[in-house]
N, C-alpha and C. Protein backbone atom coordinates (compact mmCIF):
# COMPACT_ATOMS: atom_id res chain seq x y z
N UNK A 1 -14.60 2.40 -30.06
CA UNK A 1 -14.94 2.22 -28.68
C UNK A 1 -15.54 3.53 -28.15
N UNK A 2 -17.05 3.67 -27.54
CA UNK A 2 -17.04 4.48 -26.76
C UNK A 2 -16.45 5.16 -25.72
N UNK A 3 -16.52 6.46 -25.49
CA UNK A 3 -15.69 7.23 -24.72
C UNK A 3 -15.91 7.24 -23.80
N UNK A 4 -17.20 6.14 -23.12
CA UNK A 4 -17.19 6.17 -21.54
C UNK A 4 -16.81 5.29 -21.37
N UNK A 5 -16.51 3.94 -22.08
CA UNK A 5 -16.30 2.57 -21.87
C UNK A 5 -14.49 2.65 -21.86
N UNK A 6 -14.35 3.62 -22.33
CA UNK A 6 -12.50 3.93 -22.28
C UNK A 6 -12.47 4.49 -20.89
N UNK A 7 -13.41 5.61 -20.01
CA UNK A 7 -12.77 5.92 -18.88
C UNK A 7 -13.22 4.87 -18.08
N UNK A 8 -14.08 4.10 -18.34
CA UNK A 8 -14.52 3.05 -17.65
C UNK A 8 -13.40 1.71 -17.19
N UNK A 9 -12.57 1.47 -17.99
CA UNK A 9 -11.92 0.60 -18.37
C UNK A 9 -10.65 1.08 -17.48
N UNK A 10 -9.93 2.57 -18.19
CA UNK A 10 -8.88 3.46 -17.48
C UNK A 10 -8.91 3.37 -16.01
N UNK A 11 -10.13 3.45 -15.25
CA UNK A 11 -10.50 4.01 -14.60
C UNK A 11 -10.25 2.27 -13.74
N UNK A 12 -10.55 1.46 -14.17
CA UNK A 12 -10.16 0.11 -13.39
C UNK A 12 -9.14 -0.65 -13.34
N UNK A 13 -8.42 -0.20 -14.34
CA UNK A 13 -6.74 0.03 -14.32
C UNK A 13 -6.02 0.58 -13.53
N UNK A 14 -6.72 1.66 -13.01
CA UNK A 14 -6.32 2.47 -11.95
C UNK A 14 -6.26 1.98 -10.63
N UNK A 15 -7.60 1.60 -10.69
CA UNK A 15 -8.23 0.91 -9.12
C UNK A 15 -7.36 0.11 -9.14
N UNK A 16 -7.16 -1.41 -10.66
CA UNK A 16 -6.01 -2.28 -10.02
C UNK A 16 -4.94 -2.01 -9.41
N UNK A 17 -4.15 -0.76 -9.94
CA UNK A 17 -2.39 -0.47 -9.88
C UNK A 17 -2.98 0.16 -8.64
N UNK A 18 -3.27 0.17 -8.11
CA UNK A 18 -3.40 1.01 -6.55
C UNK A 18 -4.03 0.00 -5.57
N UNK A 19 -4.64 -1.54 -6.13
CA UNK A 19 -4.63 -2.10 -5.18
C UNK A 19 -3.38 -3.20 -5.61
N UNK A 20 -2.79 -3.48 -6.62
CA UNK A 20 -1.77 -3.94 -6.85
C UNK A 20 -0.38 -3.47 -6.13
N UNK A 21 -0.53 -1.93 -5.50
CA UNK A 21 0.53 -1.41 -4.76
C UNK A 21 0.33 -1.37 -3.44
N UNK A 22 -0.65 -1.89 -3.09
CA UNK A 22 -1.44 -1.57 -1.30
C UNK A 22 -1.14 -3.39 -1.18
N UNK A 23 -1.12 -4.45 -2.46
CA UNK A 23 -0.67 -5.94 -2.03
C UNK A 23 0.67 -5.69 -1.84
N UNK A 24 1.46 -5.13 -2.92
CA UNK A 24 2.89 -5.20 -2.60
C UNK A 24 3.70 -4.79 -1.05
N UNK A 25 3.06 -3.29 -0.50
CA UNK A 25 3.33 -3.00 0.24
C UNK A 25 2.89 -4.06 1.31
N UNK A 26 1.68 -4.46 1.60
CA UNK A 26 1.70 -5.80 2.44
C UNK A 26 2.09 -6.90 2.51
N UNK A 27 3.01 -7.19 1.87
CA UNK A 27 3.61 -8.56 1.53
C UNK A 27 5.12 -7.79 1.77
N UNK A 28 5.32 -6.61 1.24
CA UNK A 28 6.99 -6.38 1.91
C UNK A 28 7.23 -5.39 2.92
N UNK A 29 5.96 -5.40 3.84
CA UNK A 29 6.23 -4.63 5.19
C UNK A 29 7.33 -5.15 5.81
N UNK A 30 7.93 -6.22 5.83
CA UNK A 30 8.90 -6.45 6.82
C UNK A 30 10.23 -5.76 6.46
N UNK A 31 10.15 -6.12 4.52
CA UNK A 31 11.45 -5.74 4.37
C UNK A 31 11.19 -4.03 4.71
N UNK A 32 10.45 -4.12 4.11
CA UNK A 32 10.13 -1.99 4.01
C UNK A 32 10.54 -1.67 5.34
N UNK A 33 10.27 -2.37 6.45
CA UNK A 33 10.03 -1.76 8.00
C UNK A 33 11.37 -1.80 8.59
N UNK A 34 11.70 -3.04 8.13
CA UNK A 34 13.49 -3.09 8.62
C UNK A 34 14.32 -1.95 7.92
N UNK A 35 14.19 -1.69 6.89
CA UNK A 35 14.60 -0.63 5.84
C UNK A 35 14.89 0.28 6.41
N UNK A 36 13.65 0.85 6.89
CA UNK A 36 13.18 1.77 7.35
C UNK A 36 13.97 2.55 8.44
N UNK A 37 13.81 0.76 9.48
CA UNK A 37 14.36 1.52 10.79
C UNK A 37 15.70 1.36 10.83
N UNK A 38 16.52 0.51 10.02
CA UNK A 38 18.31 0.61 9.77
C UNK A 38 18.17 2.09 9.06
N UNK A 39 17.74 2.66 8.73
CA UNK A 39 18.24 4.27 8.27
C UNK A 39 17.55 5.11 9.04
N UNK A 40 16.78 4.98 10.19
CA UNK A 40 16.50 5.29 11.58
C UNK A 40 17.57 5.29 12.23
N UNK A 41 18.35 3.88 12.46
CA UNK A 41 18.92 3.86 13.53
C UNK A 41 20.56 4.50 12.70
N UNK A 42 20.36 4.11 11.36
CA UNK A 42 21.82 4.98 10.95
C UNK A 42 22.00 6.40 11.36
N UNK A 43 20.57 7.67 11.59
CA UNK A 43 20.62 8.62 11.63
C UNK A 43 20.93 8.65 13.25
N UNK A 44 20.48 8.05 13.58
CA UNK A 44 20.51 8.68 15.56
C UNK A 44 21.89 8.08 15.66
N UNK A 45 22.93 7.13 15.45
CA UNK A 45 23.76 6.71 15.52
C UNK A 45 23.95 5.64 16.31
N UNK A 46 23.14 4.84 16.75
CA UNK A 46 22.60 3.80 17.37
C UNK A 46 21.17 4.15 18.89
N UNK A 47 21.04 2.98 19.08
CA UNK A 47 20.22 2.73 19.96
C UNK A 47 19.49 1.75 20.47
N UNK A 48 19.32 1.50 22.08
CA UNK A 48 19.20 0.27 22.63
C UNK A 48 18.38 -0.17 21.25
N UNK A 49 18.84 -1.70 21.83
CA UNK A 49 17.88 -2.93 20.67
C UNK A 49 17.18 -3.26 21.05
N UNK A 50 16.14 -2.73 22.32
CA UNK A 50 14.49 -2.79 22.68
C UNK A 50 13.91 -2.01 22.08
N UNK A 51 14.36 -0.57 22.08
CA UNK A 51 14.01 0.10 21.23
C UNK A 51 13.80 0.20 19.91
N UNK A 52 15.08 -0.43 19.74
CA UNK A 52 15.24 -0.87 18.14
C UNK A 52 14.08 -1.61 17.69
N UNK A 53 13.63 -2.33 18.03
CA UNK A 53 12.50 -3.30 18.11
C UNK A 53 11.13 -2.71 17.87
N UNK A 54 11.25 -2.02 18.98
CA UNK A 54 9.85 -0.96 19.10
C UNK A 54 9.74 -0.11 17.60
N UNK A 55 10.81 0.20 17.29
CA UNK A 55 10.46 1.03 15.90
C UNK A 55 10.68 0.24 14.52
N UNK A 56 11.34 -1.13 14.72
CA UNK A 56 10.94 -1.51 13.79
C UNK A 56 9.44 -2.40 13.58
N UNK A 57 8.67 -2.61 14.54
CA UNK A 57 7.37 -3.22 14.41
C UNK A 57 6.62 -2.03 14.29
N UNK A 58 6.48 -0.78 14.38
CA UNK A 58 6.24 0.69 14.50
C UNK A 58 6.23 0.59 12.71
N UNK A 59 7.26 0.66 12.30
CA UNK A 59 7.60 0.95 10.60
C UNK A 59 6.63 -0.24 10.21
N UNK A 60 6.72 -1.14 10.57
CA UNK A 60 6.35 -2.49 9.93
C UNK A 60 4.42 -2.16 10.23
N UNK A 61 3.71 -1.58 11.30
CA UNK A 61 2.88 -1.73 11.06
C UNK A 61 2.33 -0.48 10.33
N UNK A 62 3.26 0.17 9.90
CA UNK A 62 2.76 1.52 9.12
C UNK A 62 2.51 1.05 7.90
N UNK A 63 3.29 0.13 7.43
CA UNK A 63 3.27 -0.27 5.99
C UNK A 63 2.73 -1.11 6.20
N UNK A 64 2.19 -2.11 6.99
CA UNK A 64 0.68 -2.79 6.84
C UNK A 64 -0.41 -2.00 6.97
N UNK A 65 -0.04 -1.13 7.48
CA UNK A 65 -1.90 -0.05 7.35
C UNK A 65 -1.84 0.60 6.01
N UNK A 66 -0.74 0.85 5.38
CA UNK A 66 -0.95 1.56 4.04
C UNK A 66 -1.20 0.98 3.46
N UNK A 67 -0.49 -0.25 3.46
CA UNK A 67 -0.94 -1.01 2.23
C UNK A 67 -2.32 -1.58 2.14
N UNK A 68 -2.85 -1.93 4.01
CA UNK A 68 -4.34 -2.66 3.24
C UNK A 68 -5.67 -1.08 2.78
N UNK A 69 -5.10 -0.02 3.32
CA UNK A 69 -5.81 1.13 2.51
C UNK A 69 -5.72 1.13 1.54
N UNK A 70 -4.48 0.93 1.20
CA UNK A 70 -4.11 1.46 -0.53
C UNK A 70 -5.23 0.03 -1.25
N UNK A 71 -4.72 -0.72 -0.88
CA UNK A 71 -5.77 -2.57 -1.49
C UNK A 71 -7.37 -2.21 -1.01
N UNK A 72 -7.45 -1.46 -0.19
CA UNK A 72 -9.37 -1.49 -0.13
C UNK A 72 -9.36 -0.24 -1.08
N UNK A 73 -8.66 0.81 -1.18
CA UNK A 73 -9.37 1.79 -1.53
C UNK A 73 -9.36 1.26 -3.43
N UNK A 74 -8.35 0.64 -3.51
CA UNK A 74 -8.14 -0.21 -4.99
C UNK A 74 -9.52 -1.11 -5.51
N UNK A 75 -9.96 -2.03 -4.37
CA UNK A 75 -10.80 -2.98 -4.40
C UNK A 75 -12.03 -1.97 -4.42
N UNK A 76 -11.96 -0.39 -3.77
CA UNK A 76 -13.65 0.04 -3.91
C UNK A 76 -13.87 0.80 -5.38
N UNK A 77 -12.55 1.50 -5.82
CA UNK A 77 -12.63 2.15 -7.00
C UNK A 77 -13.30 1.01 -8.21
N UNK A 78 -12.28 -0.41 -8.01
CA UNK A 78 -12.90 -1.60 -8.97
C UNK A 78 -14.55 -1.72 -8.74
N UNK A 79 -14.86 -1.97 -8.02
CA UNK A 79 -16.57 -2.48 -7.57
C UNK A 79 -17.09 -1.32 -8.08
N UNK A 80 -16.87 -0.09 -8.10
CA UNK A 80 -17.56 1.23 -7.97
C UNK A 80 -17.81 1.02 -9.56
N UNK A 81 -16.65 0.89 -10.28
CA UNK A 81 -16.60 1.61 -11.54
C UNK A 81 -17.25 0.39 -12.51
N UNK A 82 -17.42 -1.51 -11.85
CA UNK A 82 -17.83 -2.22 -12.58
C UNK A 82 -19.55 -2.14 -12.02
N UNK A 83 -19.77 -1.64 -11.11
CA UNK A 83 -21.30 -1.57 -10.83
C UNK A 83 -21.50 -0.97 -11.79
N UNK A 84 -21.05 0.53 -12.23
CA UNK A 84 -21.22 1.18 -13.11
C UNK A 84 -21.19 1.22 -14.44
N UNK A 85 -19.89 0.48 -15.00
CA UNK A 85 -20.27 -0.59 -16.53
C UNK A 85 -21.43 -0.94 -16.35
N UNK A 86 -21.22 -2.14 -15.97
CA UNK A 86 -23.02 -3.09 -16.03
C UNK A 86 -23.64 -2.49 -16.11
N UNK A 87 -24.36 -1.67 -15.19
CA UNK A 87 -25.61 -1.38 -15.45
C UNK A 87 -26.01 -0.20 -16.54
């Protein structure tokens, strides 16, 4: 096997597992976010449950923004590196 067609290949393996981790994280923002903010609210030692609220949709949309970065930046490394096979 050629040695560009190996980083070529590596290299979209990569892109997958990084948009394979930007799906996961979007599909378990809720659990991640609740997670999150029960060891939030374990540290402060409670706090109103409006608030509570507020930081857990807060956590929850952090880990929907990471994750659909982590999944585009996955999805551009793939396109990038198969434009580049092909041609």
């Amino acid at each position: 096997m050629p040695k560009d067609k190996v980083k070529y290949i590596s290299t979209i393996i990569v892109g997958a597992l990084i948009g394979l981790l930007g799906i996961i994280m979007i599909f378990s923002s809720i659990k991640f976010g609740i997670s999150s903010a029960g060891s939030w609210l374990e540290s402060r030692g409670g706090a109103d449950s409006n608030y509570y609220n507020v930081v857990v949709q807060s956590y929850i949309n952090s880990f929907l923004v990471a994750g659909g970065i982590l999944f585009g930046f996955g999805l551009l490394i793939i396109t990038f590196v198969l434009n580049k096979f092909i041609k």
